[in-house]
Protein backbone atom coordinates (compact mmCIF):
# COMPACT_ATOMS: atom_id res chain seq x y z
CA UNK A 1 244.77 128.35 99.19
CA UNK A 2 241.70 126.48 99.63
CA UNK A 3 240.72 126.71 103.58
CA UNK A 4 237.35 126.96 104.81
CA UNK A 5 234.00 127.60 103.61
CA UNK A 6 233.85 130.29 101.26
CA UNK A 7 230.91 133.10 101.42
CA UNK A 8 229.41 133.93 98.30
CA UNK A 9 229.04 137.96 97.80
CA UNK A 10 229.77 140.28 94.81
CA UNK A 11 232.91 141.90 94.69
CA UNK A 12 234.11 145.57 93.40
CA UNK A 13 237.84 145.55 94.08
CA UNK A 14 239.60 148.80 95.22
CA UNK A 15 241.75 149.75 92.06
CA UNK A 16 244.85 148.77 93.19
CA UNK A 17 247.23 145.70 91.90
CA UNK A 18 250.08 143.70 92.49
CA UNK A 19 252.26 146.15 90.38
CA UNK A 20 251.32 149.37 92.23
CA UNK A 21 253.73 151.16 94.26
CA UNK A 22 256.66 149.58 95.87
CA UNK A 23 255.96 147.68 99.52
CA UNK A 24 257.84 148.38 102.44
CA UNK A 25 261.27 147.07 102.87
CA UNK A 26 261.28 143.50 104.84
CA UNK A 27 262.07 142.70 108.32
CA UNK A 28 264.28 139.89 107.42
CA UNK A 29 263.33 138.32 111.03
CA UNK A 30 259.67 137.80 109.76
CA UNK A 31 261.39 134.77 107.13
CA UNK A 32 262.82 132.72 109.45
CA UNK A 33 259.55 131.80 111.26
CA UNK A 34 257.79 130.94 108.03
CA UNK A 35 257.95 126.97 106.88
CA UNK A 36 258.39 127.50 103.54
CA UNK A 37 262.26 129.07 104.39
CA UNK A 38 263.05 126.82 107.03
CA UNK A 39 266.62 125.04 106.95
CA UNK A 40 268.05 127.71 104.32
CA UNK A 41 271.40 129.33 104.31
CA UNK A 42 271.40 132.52 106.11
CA UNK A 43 273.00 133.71 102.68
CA UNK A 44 270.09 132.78 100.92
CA UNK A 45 267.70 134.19 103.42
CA UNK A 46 269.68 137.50 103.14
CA UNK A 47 269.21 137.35 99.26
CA UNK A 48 265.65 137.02 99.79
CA UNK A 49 265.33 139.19 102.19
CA UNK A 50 266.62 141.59 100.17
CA UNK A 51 264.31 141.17 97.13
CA UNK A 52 261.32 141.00 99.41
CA UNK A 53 258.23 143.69 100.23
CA UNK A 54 255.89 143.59 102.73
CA UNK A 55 252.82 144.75 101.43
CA UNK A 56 249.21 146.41 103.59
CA UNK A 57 245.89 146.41 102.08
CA UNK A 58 243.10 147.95 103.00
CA UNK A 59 239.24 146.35 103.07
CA UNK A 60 238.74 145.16 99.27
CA UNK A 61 241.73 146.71 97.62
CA UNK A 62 242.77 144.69 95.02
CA UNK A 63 245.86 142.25 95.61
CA UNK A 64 246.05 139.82 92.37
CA UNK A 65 244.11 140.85 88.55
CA UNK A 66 243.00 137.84 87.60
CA UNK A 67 244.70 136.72 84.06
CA UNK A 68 247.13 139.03 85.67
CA UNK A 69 251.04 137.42 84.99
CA UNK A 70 252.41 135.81 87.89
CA UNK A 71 255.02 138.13 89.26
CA UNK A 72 255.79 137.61 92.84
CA UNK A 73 254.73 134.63 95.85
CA UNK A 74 252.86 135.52 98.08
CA UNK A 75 252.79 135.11 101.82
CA UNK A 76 249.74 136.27 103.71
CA UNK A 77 250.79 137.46 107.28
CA UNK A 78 247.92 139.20 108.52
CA UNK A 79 244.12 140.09 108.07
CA UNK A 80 242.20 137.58 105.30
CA UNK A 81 242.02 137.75 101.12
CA UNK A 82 239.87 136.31 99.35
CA UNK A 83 240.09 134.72 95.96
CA UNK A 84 238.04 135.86 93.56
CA UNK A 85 237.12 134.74 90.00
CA UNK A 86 235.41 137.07 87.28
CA UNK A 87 232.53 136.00 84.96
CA UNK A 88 232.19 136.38 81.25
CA UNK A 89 229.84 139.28 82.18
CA UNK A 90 232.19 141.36 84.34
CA UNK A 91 231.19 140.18 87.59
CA UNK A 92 233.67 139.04 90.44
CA UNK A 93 232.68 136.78 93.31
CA UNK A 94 234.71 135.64 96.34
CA UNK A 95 235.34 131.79 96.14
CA UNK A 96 237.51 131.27 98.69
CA UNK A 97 238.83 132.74 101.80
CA UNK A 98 242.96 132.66 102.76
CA UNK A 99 243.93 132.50 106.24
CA UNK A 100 247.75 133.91 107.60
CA UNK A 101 250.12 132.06 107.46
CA UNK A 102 249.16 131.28 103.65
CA UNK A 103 251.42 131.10 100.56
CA UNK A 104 249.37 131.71 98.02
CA UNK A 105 249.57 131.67 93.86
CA UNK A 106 252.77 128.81 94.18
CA UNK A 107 251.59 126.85 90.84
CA UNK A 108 251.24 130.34 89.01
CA UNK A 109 254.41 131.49 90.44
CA UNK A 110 256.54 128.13 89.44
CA UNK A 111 254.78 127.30 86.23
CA UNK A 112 254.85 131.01 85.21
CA UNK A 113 251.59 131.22 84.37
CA UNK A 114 248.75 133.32 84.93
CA UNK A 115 246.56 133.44 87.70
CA UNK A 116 243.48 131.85 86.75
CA UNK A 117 241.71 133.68 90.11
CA UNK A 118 242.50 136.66 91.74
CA UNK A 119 242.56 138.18 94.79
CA UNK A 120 241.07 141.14 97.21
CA UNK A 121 241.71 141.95 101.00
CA UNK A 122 238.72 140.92 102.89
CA UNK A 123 240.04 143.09 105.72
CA UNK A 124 243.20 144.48 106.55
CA UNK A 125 246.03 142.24 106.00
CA UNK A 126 249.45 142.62 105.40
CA UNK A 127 251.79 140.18 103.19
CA UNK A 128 254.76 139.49 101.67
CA UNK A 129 255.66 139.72 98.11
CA UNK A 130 258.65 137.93 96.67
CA UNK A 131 259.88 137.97 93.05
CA UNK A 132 258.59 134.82 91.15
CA UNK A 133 261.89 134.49 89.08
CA UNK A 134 263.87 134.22 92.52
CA UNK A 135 261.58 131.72 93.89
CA UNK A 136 262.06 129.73 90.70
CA UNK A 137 265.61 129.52 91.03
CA UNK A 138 265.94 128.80 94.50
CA UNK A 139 263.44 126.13 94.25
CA UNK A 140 265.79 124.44 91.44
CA UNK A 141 268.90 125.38 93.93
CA UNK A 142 267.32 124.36 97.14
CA UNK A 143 265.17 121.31 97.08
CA UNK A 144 264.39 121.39 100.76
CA UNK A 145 262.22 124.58 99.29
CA UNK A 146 260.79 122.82 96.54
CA UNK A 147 259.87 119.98 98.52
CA UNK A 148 258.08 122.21 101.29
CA UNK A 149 256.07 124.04 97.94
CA UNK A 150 255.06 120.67 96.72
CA UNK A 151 253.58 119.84 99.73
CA UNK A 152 251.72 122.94 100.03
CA UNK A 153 250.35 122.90 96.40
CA UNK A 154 249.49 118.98 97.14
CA UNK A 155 247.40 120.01 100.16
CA UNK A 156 246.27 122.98 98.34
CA UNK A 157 245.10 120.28 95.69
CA UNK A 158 243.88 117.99 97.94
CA UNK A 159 241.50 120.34 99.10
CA UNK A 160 239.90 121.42 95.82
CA UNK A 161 239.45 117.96 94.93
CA UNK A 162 237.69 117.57 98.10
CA UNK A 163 235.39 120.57 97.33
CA UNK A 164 234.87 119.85 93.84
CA UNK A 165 233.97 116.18 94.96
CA UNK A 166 231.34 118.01 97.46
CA UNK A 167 229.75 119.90 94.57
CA UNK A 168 229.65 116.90 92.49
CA UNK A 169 228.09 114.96 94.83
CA UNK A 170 225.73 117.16 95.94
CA UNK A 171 224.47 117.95 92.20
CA UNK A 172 223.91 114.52 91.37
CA UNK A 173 221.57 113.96 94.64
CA UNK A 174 219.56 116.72 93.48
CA UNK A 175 219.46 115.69 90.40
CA UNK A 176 218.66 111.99 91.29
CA UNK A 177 216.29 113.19 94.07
């Protein structure tokens, strides 16, 4: 979730969310190249497969409401999103930029929480959207799966804690200086 440098700008989303229409029916070839899948069953890859949607967004349409309930997983195949977060006043700023191949929203998805950002299409991009209550149970069914999430939500983690750190460190030399 957390690559790069983020740019700063104000953002008006398209009107569009993660519950709009339905997404088109998935290519079950596109699973098998993506890590988080790798070593399943190809019974379990039908079954996902099956439940899955890929998804095309256009410049700035909406992806992810922030507060919105965490619903599906998301893998970002194409194009770039970017993460936004909302002020008390109403207004939405990018603060970080996902790359393909990206699964993004795990710890919402697993802990069934809200997301506490959302997220827009920066350009084009295309993803894929898997139900959150399937992804829970295969995680507790498959813990090749679960291990490969942890490790992307520790690097994922990693990451902010490196950027927070940054900030930090750069407030207290101005503040010192």
């Amino acid at each position: 979730m957390l690559r790069g440098s983020a740019q700063r700008r104000e953002v008006l989303p398209a009107p569009r969310s993660d519950d709009a229409e339905p997404g088109l029916a998935l290519d079950s070839g596109l699973l098998h190249d993506l890590p988080l899948f790798a070593g399943l069953d190809p019974e379990v890859m039908s079954v996902i497969a099956a439940a899955a949607e890929e998804r095309e967004y256009t410049r700035d349409e909406l992806i992810i409401e922030q507060g919105g309930p965490a619903q599906h997983l998301h893998i970002l195949l194409e194009g770039q999103i970017g993460y936004t977060a909302r002020s008390s006043d109403g207004k939405t700023t990018v603060v970080e930029v996902g790359r393909p191949i990206e699964t993004f929203f795990i710890a919402a998805v697993m802990s069934d929480a809200p997301h506490i950002t959302g997220a827009i299409a920066l350009e084009p991009c295309r993803l894929i959207r898997i139900p959150a209550s399937l992804i829970r149970r295969l995680a507790e069914e498959h813990p090749p799966m679960l291990r490969t999430m942890l490790q992307i939500v520790g690097q994922q983690f990693r990451m902010l804690v490196g950027q927070v750190k940054d900030l930090k460190l750069r407030s207290s030399t101005r503040a010192s200086g």
